[in-house]
PDB file of N, CA and C in Angstrom:
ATOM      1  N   UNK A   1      52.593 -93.957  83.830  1.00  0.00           N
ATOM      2  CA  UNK A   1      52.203 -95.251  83.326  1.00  0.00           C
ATOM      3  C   UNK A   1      51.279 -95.920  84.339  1.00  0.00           C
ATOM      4  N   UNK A   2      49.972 -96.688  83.950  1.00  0.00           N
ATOM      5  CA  UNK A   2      49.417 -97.524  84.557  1.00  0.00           C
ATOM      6  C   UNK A   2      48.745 -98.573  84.119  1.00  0.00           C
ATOM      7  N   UNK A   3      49.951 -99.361  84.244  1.00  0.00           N
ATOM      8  CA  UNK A   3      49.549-100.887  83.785  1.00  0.00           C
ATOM      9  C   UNK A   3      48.540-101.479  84.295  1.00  0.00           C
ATOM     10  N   UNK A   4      47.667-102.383  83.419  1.00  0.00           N
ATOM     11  CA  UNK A   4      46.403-103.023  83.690  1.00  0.00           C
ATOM     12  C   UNK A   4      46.989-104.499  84.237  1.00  0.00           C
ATOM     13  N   UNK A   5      46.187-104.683  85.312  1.00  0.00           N
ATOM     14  CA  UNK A   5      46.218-106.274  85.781  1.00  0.00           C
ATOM     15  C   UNK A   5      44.963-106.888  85.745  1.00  0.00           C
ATOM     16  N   UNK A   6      43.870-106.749  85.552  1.00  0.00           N
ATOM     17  CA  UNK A   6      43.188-107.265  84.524  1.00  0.00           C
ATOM     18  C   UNK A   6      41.817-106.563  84.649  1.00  0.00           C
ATOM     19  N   UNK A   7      40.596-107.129  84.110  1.00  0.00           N
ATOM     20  CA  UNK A   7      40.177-106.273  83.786  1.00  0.00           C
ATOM     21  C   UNK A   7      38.630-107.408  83.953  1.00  0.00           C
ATOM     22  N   UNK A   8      37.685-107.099  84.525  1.00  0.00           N
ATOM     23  CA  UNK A   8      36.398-108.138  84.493  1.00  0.00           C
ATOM     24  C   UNK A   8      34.984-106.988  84.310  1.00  0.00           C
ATOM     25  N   UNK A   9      33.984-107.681  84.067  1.00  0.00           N
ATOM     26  CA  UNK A   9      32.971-106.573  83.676  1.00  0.00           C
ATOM     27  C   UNK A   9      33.349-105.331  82.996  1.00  0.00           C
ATOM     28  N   UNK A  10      32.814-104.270  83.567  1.00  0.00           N
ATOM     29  CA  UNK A  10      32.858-102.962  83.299  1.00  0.00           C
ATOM     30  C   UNK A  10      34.216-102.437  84.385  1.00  0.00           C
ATOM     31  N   UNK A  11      34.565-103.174  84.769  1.00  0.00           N
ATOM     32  CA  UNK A  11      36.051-102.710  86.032  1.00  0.00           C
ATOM     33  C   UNK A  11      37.470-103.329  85.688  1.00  0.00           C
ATOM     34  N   UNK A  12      38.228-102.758  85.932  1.00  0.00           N
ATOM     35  CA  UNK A  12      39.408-101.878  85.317  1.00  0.00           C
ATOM     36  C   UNK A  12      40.224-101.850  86.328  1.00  0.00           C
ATOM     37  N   UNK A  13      40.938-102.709  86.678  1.00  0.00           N
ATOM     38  CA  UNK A  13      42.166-102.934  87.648  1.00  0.00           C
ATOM     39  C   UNK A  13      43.754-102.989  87.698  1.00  0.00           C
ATOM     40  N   UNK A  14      44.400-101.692  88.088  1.00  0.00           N
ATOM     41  CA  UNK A  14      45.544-101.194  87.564  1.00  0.00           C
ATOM     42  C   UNK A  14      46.000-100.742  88.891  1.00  0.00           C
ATOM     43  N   UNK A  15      47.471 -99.943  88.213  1.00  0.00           N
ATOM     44  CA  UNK A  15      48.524 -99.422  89.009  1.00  0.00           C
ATOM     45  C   UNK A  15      48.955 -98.524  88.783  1.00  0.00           C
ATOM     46  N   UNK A  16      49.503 -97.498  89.691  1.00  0.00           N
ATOM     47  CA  UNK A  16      49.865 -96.076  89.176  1.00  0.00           C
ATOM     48  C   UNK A  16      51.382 -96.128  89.669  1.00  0.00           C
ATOM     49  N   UNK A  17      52.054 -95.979  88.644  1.00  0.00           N
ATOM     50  CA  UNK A  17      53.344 -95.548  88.665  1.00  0.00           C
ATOM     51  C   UNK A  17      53.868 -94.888  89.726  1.00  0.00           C
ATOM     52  N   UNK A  18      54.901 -94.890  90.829  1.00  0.00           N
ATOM     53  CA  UNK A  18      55.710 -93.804  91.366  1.00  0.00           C
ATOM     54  C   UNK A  18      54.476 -93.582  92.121  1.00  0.00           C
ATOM     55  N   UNK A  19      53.888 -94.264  92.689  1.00  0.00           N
ATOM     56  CA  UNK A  19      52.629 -93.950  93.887  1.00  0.00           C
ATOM     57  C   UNK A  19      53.447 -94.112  95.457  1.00  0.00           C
ATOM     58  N   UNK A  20      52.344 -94.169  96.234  1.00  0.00           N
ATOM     59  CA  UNK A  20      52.830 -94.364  97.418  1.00  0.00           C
ATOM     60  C   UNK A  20      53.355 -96.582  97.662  1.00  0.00           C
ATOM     61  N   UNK A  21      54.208 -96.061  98.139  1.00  0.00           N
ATOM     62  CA  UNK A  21      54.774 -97.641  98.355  1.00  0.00           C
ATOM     63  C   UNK A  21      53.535 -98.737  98.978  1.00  0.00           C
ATOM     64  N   UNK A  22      52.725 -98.547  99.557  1.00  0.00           N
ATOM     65  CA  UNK A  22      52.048 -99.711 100.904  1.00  0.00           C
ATOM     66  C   UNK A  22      51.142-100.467  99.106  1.00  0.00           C
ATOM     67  N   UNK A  23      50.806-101.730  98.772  1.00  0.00           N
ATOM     68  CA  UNK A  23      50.352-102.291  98.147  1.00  0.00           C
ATOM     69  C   UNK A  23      49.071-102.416  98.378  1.00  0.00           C
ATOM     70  N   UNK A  24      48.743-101.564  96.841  1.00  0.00           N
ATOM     71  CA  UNK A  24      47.480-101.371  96.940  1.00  0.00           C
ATOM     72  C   UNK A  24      46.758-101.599  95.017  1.00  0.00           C
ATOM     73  N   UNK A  25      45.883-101.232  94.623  1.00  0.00           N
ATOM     74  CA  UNK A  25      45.171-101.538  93.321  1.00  0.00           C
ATOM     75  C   UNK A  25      43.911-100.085  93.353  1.00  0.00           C
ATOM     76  N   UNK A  26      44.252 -99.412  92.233  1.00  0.00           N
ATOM     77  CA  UNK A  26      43.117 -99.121  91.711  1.00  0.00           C
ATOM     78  C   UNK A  26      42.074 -99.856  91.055  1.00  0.00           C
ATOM     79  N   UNK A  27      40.556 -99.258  91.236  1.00  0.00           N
ATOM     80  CA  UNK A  27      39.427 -99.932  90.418  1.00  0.00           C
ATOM     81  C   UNK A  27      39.042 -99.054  89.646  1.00  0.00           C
ATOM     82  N   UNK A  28      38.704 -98.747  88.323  1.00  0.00           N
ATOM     83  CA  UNK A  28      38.397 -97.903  87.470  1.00  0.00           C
ATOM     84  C   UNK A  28      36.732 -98.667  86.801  1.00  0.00           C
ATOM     85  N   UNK A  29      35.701 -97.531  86.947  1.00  0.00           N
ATOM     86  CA  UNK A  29      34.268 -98.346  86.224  1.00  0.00           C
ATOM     87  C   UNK A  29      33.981 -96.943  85.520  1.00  0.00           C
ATOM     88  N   UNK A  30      33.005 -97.396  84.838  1.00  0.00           N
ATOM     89  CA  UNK A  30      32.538 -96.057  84.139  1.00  0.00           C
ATOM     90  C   UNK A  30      31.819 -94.844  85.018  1.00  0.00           C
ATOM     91  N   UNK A  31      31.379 -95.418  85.895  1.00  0.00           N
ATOM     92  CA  UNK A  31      30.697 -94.550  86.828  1.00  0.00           C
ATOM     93  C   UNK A  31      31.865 -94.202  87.963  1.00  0.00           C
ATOM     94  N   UNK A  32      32.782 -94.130  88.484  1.00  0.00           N
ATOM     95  CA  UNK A  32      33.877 -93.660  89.222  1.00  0.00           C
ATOM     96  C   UNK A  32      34.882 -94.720  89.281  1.00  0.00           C
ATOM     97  N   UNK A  33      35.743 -94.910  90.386  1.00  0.00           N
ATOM     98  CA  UNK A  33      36.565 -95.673  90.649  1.00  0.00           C
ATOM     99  C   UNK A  33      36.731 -95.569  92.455  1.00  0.00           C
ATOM    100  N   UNK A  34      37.995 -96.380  92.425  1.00  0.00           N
ATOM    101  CA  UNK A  34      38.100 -96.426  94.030  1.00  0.00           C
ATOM    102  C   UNK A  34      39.404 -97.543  94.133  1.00  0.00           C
ATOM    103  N   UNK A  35      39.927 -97.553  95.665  1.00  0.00           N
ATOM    104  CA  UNK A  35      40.952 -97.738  95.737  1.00  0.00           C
ATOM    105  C   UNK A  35      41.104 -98.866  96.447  1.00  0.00           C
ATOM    106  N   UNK A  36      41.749 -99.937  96.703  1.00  0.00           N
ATOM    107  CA  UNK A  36      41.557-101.064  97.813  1.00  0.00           C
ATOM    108  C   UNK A  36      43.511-101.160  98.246  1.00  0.00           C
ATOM    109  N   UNK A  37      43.484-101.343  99.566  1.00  0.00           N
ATOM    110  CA  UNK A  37      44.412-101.664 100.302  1.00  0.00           C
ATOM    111  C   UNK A  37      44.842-103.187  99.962  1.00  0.00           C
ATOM    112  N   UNK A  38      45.551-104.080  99.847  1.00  0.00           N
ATOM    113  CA  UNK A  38      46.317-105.576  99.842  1.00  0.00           C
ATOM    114  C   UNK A  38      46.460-105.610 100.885  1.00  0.00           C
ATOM    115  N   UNK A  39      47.179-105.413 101.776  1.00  0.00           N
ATOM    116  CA  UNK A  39      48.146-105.377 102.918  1.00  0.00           C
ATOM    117  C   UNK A  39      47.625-104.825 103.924  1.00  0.00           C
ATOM    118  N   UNK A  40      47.147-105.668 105.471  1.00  0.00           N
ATOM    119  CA  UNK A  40      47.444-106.841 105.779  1.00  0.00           C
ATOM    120  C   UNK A  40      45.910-107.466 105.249  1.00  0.00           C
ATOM    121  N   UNK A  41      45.031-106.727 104.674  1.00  0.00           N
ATOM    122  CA  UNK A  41      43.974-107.780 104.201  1.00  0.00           C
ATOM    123  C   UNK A  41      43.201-106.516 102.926  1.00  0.00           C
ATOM    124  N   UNK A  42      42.432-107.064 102.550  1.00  0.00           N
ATOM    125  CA  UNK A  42      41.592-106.043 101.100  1.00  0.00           C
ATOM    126  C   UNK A  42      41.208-105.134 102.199  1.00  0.00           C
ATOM    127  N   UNK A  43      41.360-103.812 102.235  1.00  0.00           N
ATOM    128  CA  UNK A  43      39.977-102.877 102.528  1.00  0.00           C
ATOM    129  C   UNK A  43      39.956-101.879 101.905  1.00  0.00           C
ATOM    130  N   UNK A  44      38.704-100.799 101.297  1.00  0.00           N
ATOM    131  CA  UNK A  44      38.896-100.159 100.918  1.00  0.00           C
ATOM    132  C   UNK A  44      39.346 -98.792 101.432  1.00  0.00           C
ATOM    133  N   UNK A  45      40.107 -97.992 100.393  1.00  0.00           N
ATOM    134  CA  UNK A  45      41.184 -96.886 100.831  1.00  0.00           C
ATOM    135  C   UNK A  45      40.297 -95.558 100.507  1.00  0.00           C
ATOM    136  N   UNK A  46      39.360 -95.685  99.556  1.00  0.00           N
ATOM    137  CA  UNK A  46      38.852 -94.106  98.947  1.00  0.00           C
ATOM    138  C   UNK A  46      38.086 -95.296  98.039  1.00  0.00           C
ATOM    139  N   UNK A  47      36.949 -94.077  97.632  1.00  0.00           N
ATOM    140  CA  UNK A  47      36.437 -94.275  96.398  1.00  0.00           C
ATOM    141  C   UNK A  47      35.571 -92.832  96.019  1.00  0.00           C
ATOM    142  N   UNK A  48      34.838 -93.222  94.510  1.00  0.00           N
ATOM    143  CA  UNK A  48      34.152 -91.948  94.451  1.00  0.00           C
ATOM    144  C   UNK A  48      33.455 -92.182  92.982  1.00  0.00           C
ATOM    145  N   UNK A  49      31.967 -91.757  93.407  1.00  0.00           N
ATOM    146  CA  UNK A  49      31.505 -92.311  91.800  1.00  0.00           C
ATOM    147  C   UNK A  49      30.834 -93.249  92.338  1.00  0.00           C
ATOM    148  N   UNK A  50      31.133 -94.271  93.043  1.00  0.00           N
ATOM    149  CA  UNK A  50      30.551 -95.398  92.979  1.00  0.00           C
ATOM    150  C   UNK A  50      29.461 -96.032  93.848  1.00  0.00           C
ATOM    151  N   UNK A  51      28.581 -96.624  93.719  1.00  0.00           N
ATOM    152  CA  UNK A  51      27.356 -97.214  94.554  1.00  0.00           C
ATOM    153  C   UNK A  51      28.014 -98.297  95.564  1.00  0.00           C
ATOM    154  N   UNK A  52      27.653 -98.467  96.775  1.00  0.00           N
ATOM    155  CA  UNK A  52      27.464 -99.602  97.818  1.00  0.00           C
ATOM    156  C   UNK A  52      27.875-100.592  96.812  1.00  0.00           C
ATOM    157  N   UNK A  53      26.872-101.384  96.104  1.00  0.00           N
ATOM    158  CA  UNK A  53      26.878-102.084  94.811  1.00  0.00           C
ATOM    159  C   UNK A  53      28.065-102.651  94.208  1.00  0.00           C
ATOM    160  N   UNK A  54      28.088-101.622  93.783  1.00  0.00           N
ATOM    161  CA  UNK A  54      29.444-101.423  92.908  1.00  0.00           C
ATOM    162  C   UNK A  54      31.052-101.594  93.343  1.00  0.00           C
ATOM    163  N   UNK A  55      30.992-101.026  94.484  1.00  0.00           N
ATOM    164  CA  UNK A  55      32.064-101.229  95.576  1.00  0.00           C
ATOM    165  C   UNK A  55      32.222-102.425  95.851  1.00  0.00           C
ATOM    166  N   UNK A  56      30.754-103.376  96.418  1.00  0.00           N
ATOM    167  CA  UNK A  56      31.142-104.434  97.069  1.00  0.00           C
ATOM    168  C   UNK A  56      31.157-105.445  96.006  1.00  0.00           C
ATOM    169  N   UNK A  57      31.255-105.129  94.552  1.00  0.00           N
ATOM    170  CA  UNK A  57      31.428-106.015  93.218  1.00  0.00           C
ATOM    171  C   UNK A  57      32.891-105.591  93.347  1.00  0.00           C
ATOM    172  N   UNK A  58      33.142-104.563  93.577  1.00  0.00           N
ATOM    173  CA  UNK A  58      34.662-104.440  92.858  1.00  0.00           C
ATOM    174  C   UNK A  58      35.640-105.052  94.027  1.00  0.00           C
ATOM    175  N   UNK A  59      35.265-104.927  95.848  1.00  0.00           N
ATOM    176  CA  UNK A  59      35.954-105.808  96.808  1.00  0.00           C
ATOM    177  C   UNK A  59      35.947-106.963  96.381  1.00  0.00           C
ATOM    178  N   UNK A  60      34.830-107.319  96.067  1.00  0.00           N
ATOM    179  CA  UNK A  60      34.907-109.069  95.756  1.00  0.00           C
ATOM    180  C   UNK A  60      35.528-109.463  94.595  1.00  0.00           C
ATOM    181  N   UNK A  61      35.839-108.572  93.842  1.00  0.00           N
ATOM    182  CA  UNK A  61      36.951-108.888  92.296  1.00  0.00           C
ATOM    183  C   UNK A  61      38.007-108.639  92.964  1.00  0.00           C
ATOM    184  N   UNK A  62      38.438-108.256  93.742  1.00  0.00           N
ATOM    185  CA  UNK A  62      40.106-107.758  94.388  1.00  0.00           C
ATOM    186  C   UNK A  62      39.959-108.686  95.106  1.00  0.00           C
ATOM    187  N   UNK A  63      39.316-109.070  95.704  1.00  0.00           N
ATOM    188  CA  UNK A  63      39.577-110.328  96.868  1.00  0.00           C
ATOM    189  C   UNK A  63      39.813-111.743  96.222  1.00  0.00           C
ATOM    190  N   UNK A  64      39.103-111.985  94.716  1.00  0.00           N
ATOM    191  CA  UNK A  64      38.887-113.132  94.321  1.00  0.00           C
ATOM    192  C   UNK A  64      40.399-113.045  93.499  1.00  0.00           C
ATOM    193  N   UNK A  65      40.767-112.165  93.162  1.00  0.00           N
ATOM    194  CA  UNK A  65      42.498-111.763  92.361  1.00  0.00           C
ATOM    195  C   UNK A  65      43.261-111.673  93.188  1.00  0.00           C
ATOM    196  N   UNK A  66      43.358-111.428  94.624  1.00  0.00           N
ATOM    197  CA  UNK A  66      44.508-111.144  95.545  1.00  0.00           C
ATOM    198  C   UNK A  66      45.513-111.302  94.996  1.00  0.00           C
ATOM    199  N   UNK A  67      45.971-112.866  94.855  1.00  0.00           N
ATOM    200  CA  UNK A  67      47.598-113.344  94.928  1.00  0.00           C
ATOM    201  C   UNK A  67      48.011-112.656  93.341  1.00  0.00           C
ATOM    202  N   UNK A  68      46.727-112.955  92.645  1.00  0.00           N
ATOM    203  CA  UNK A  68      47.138-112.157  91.202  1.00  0.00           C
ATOM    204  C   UNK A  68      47.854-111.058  91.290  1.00  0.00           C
ATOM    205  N   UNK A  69      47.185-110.158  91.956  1.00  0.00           N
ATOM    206  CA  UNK A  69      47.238-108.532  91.994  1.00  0.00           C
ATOM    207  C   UNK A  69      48.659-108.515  92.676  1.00  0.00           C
ATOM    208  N   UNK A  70      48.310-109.039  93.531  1.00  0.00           N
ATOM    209  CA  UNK A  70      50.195-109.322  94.233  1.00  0.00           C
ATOM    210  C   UNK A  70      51.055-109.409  93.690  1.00  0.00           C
ATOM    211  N   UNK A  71      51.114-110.567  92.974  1.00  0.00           N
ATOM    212  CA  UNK A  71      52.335-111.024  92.354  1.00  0.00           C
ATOM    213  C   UNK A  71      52.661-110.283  91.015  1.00  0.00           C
ATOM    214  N   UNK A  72      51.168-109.393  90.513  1.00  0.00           N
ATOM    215  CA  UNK A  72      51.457-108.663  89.343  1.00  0.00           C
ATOM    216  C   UNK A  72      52.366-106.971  90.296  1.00  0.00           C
ATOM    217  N   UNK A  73      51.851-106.830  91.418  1.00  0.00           N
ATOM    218  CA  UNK A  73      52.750-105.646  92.172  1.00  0.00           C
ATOM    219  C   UNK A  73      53.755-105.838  92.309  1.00  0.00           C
ATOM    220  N   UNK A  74      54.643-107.504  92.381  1.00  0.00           N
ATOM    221  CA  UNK A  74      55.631-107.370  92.705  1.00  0.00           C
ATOM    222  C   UNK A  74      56.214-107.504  91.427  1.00  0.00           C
ATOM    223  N   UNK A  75      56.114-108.024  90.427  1.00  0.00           N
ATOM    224  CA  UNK A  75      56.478-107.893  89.192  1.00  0.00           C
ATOM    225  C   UNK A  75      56.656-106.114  88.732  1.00  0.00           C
ATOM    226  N   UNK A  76      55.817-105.112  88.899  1.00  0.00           N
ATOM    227  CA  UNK A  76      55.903-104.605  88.292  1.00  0.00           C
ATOM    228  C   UNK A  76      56.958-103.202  89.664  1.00  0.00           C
ATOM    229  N   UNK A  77      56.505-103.390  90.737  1.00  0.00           N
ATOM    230  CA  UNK A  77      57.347-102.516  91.404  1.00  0.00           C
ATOM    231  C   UNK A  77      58.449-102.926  92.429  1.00  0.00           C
ATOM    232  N   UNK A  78      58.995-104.726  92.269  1.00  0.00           N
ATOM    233  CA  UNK A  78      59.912-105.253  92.882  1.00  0.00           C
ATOM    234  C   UNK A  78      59.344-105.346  94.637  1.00  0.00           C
ATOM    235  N   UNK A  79      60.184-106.199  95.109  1.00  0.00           N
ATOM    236  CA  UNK A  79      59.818-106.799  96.145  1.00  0.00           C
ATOM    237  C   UNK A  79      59.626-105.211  97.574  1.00  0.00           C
TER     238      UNK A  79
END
């Protein structure tokens, strides 16, 4: 299962089930995806597919959602 926490432009911001514990967010675009760290600040973890560009659109959508993305992680995989 990977529930969507929301979703802006062409990017696609979710969670993968039974992943590794440290709080983090996938980015999904049509042209690749990539991964950003929460904890102790956004950085990115991997990506692939994606332009400079594109990356630093999709940091700045994870950065501008933080507490969102958070509080939707702790909702969905407890404290």
């Amino acid at each position: 299962m990977s529930p969507t926490v929301l979703r802006e432009g062409p990017f696609r911001l979710f969670f993968f089930s039974r992943e590794e514990p440290r709080m983090h967010v996938h980015v999904s675009h049509p042209d690749g995806e990539a991964k950003f760290w929460l904890v102790p600040h956004v950085a990115l973890a991997d990506a692939v597919g994606l332009t400079a560009r594109q990356l630093t659109e999709a940091q700045d959508i994870v950065e501008r959602h933080t507490r969102e993305i958070r509080d939707a992680w702790l909702r969905h995989f407890g404290p």
